[in-house]
Structure formats: structure tokens, C-alpha cells
PDB file of N, CA and C in Angstrom:
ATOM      1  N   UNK A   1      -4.736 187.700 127.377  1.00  0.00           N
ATOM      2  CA  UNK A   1      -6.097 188.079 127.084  1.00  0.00           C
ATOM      3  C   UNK A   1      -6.457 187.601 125.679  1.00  0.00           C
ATOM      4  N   UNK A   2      -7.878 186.677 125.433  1.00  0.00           N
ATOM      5  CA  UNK A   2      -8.085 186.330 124.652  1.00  0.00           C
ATOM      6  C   UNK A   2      -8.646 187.669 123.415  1.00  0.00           C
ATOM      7  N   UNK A   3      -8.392 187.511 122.281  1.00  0.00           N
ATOM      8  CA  UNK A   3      -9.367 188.519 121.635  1.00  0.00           C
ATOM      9  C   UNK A   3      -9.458 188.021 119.816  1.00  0.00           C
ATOM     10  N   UNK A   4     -10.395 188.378 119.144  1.00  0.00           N
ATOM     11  CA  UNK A   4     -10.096 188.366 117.903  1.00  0.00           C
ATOM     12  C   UNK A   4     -10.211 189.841 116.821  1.00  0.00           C
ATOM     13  N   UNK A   5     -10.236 189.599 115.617  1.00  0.00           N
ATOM     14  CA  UNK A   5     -10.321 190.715 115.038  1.00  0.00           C
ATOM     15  C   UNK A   5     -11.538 190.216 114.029  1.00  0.00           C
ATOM     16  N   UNK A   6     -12.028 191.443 113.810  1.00  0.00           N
ATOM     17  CA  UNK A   6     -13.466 191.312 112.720  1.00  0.00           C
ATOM     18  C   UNK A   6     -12.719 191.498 111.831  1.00  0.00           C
ATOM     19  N   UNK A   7     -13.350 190.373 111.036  1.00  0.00           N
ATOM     20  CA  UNK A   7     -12.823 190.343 109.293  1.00  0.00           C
ATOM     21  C   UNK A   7     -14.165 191.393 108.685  1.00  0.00           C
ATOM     22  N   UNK A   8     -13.352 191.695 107.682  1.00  0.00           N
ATOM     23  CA  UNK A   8     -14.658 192.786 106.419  1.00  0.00           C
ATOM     24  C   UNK A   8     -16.088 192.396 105.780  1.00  0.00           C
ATOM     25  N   UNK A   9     -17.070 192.533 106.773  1.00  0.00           N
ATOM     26  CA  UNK A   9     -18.415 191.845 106.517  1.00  0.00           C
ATOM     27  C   UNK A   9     -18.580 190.984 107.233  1.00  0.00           C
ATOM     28  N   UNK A  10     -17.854 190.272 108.161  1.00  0.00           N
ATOM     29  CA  UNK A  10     -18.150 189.624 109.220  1.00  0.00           C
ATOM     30  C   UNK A  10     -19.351 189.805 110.371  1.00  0.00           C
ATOM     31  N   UNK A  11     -20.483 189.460 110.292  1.00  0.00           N
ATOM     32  CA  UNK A  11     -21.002 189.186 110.938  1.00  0.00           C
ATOM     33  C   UNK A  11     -20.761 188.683 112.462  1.00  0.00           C
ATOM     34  N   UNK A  12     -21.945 189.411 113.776  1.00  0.00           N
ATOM     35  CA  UNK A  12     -21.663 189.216 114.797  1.00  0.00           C
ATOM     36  C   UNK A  12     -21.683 188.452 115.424  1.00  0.00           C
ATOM     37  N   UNK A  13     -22.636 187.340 114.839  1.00  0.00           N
ATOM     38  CA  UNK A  13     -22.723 185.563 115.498  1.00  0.00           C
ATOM     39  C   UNK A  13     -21.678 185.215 114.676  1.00  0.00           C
ATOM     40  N   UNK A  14     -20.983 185.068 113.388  1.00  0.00           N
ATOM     41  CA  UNK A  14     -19.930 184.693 113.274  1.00  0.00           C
ATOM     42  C   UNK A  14     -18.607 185.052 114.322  1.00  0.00           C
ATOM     43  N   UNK A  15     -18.502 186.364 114.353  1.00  0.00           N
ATOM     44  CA  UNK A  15     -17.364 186.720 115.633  1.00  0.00           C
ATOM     45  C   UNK A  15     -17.703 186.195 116.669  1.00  0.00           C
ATOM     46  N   UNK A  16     -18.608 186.350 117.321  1.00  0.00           N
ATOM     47  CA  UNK A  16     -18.996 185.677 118.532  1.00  0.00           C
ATOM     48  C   UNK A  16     -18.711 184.234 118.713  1.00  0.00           C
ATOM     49  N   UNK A  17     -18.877 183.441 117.816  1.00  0.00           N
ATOM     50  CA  UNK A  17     -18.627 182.114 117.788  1.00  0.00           C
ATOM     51  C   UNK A  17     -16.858 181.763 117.793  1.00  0.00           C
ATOM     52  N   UNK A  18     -16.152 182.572 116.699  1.00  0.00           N
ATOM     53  CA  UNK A  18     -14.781 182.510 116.996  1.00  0.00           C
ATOM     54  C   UNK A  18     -14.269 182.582 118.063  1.00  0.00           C
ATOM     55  N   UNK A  19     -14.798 183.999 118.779  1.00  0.00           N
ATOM     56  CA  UNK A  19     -14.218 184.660 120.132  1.00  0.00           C
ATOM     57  C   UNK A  19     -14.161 182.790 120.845  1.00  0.00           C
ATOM     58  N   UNK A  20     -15.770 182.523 121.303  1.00  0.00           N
ATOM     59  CA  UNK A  20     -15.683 181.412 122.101  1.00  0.00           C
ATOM     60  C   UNK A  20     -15.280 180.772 121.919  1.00  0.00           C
ATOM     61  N   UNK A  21     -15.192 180.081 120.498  1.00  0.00           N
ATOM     62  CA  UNK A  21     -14.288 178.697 120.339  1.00  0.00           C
ATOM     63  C   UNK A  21     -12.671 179.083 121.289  1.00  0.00           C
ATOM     64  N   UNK A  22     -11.976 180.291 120.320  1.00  0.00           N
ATOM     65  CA  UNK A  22     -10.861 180.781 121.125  1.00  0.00           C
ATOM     66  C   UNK A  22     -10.860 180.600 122.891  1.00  0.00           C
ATOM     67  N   UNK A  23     -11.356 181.158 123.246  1.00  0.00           N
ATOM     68  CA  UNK A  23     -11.710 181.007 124.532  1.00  0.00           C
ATOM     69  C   UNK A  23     -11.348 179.684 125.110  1.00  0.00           C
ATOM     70  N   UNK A  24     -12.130 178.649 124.911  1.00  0.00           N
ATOM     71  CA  UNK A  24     -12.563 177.175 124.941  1.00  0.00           C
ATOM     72  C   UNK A  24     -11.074 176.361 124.942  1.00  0.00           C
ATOM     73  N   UNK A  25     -10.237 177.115 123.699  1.00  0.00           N
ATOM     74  CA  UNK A  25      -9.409 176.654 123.177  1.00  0.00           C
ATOM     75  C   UNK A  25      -8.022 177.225 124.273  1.00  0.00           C
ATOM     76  N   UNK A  26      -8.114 178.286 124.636  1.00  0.00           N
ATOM     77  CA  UNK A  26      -7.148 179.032 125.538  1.00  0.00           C
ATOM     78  C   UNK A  26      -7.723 178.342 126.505  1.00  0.00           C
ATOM     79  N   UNK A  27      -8.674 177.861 126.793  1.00  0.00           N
ATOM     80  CA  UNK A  27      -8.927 177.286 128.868  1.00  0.00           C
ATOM     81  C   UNK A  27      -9.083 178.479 129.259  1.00  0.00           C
ATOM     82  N   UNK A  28      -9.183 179.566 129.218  1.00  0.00           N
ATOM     83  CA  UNK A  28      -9.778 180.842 129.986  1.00  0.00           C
ATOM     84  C   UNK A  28     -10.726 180.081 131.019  1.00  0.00           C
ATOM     85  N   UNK A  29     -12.269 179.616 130.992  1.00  0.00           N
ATOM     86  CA  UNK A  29     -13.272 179.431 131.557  1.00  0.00           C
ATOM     87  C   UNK A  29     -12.673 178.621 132.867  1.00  0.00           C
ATOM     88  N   UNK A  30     -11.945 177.150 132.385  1.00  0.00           N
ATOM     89  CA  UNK A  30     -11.756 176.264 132.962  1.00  0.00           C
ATOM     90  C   UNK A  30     -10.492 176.691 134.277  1.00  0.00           C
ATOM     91  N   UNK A  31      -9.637 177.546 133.826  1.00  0.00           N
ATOM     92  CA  UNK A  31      -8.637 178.259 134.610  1.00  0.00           C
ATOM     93  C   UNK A  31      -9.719 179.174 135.498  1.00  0.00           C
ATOM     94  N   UNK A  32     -10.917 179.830 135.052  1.00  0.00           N
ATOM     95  CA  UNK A  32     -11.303 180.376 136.308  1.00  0.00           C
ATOM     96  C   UNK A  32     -12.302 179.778 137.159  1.00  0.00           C
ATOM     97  N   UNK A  33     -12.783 178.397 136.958  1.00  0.00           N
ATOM     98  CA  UNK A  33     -13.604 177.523 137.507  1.00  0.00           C
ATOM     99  C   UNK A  33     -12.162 176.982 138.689  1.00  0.00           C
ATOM    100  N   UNK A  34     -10.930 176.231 137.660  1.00  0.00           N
ATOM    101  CA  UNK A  34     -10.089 175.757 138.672  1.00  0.00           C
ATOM    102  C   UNK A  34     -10.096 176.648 140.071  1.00  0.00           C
ATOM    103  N   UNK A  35      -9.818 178.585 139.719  1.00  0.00           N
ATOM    104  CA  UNK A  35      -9.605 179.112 140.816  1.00  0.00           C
ATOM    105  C   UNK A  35     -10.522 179.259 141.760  1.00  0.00           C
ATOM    106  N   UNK A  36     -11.732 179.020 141.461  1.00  0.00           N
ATOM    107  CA  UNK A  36     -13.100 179.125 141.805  1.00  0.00           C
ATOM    108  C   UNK A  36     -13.099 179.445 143.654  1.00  0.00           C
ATOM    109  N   UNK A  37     -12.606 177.904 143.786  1.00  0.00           N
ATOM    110  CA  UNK A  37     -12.823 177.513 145.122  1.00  0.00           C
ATOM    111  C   UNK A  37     -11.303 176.218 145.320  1.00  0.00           C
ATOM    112  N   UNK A  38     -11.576 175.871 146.865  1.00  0.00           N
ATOM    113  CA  UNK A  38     -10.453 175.148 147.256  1.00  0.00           C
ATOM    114  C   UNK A  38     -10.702 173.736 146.755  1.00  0.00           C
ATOM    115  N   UNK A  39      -9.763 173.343 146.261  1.00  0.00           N
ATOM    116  CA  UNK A  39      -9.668 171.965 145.583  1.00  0.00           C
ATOM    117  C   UNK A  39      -8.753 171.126 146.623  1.00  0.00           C
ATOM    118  N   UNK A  40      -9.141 169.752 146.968  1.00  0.00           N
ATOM    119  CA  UNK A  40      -8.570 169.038 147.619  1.00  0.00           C
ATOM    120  C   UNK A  40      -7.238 168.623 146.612  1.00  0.00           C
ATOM    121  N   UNK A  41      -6.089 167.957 147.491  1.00  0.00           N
ATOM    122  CA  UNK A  41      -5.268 167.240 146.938  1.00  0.00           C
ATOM    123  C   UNK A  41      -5.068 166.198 145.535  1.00  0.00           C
ATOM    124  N   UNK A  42      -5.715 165.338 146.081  1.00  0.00           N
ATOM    125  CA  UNK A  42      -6.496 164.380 145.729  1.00  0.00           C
ATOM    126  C   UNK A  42      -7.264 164.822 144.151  1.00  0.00           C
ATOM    127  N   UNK A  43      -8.628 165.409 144.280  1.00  0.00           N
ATOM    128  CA  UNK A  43      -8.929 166.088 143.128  1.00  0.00           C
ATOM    129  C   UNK A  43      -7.879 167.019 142.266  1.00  0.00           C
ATOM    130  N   UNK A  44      -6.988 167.423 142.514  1.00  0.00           N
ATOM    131  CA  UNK A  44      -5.732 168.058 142.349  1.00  0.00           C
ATOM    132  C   UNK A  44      -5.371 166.893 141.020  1.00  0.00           C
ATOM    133  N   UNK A  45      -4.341 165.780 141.703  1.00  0.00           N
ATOM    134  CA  UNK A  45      -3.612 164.551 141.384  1.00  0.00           C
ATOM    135  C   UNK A  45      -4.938 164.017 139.915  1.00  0.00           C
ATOM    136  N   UNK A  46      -6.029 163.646 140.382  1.00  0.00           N
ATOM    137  CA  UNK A  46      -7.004 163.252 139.659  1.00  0.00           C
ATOM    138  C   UNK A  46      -6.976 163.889 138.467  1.00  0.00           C
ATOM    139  N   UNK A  47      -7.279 165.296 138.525  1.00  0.00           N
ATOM    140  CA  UNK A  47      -7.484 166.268 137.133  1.00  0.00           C
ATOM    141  C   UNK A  47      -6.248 165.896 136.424  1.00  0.00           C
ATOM    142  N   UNK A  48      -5.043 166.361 137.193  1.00  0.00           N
ATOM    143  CA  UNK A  48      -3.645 166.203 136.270  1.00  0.00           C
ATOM    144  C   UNK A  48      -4.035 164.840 135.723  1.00  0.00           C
ATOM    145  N   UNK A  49      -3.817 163.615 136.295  1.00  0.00           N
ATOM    146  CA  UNK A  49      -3.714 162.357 135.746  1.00  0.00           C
ATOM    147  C   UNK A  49      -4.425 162.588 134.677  1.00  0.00           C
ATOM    148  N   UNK A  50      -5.726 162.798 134.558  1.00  0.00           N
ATOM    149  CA  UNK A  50      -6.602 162.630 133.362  1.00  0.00           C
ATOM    150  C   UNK A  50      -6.376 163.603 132.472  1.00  0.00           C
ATOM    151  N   UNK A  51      -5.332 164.526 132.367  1.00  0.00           N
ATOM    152  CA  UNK A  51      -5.429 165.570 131.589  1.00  0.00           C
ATOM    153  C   UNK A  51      -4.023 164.647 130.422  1.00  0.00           C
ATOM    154  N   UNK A  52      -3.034 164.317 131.112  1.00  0.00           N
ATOM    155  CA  UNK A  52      -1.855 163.560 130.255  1.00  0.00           C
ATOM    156  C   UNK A  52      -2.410 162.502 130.242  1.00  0.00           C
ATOM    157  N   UNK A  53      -3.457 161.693 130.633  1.00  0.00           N
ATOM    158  CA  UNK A  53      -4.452 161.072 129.658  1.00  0.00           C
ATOM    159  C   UNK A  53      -4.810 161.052 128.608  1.00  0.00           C
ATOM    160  N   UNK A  54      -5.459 162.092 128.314  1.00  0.00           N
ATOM    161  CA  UNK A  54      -5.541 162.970 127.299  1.00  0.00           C
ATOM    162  C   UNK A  54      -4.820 163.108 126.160  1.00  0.00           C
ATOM    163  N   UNK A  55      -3.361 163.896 126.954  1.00  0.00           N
ATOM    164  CA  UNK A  55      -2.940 164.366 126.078  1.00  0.00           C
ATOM    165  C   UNK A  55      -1.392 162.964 125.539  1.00  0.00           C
ATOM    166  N   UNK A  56      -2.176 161.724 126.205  1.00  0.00           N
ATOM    167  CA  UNK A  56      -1.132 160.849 125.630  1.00  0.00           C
ATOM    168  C   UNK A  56      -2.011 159.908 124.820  1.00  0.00           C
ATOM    169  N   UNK A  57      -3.374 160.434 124.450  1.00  0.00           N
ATOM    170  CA  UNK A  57      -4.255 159.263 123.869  1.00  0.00           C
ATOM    171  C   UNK A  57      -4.495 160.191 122.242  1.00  0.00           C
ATOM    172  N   UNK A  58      -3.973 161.301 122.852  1.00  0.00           N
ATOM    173  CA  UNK A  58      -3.816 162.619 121.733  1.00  0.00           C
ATOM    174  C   UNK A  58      -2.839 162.378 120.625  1.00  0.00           C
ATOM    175  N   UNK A  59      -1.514 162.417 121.539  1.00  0.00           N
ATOM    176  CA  UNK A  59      -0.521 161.817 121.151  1.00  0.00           C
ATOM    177  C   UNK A  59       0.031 160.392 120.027  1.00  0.00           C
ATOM    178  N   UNK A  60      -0.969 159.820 120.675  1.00  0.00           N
ATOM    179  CA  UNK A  60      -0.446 158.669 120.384  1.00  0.00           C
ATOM    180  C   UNK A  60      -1.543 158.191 118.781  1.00  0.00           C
ATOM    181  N   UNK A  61      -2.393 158.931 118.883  1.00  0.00           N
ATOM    182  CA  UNK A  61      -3.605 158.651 117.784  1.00  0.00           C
ATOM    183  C   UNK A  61      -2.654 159.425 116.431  1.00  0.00           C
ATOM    184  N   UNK A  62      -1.945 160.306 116.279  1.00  0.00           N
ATOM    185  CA  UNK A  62      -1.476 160.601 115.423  1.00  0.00           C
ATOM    186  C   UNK A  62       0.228 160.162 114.861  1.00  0.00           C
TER     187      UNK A  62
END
């Protein structure tokens, strides 16, 4: 479970904005879109491929 803590004088669009970035950053949203509905095979294979895409263009830039 995602959560944050209010800092002292923190403002609520400031928290709010953390919370989501966090969020964004955990894949919460995207993990419950994946479960959403039935995903073919295929779209399955696709997502993965492009995700170590990603995370080898990630990789490799640093």
C-alpha cells in the first residue's frame, strides 16, 4: 500500500502531488488497468517486450 507522510506545514496540493507521483512510480494504476479485463497472449508478449525495452534503453543511457 502506497502512502506518504505530511511534513510540518505541508500543504495539501503539495501532499497530493507526492502521494501521486508515488503512486505512478509504484505502478499501482497500471497493475489495476493490467487486471482490468482479459488480455490476449499476444498483447501479453507485446507489453513485456516493450517494457525491457525500456528498461534496457534505461540501462544502457547511464
Amino acid at each position: 500500500m502506497t502512502h506518504v507522510v505530511a511534513g510540518s506545514n505541508e500543504s495539501f496540493d503539495n501532499l497530493l502531488r507526492r502521494f501521486n507521483k508515488k503512486v505512478q512510480q509504484d505502478g499501482v494504476l497500471s497493475e489495476v488497468r493490467r487486471h482490468e479485463c482479459f488480455e490476449a497472449p499476444g498483447e501479453k508478449r507485446k507489453r513485456k517486450e516493450a517494457a525491457n525495452r525500456r528498461k534496457n534503453a534505461r540501462n544502457s543511457s547511464r
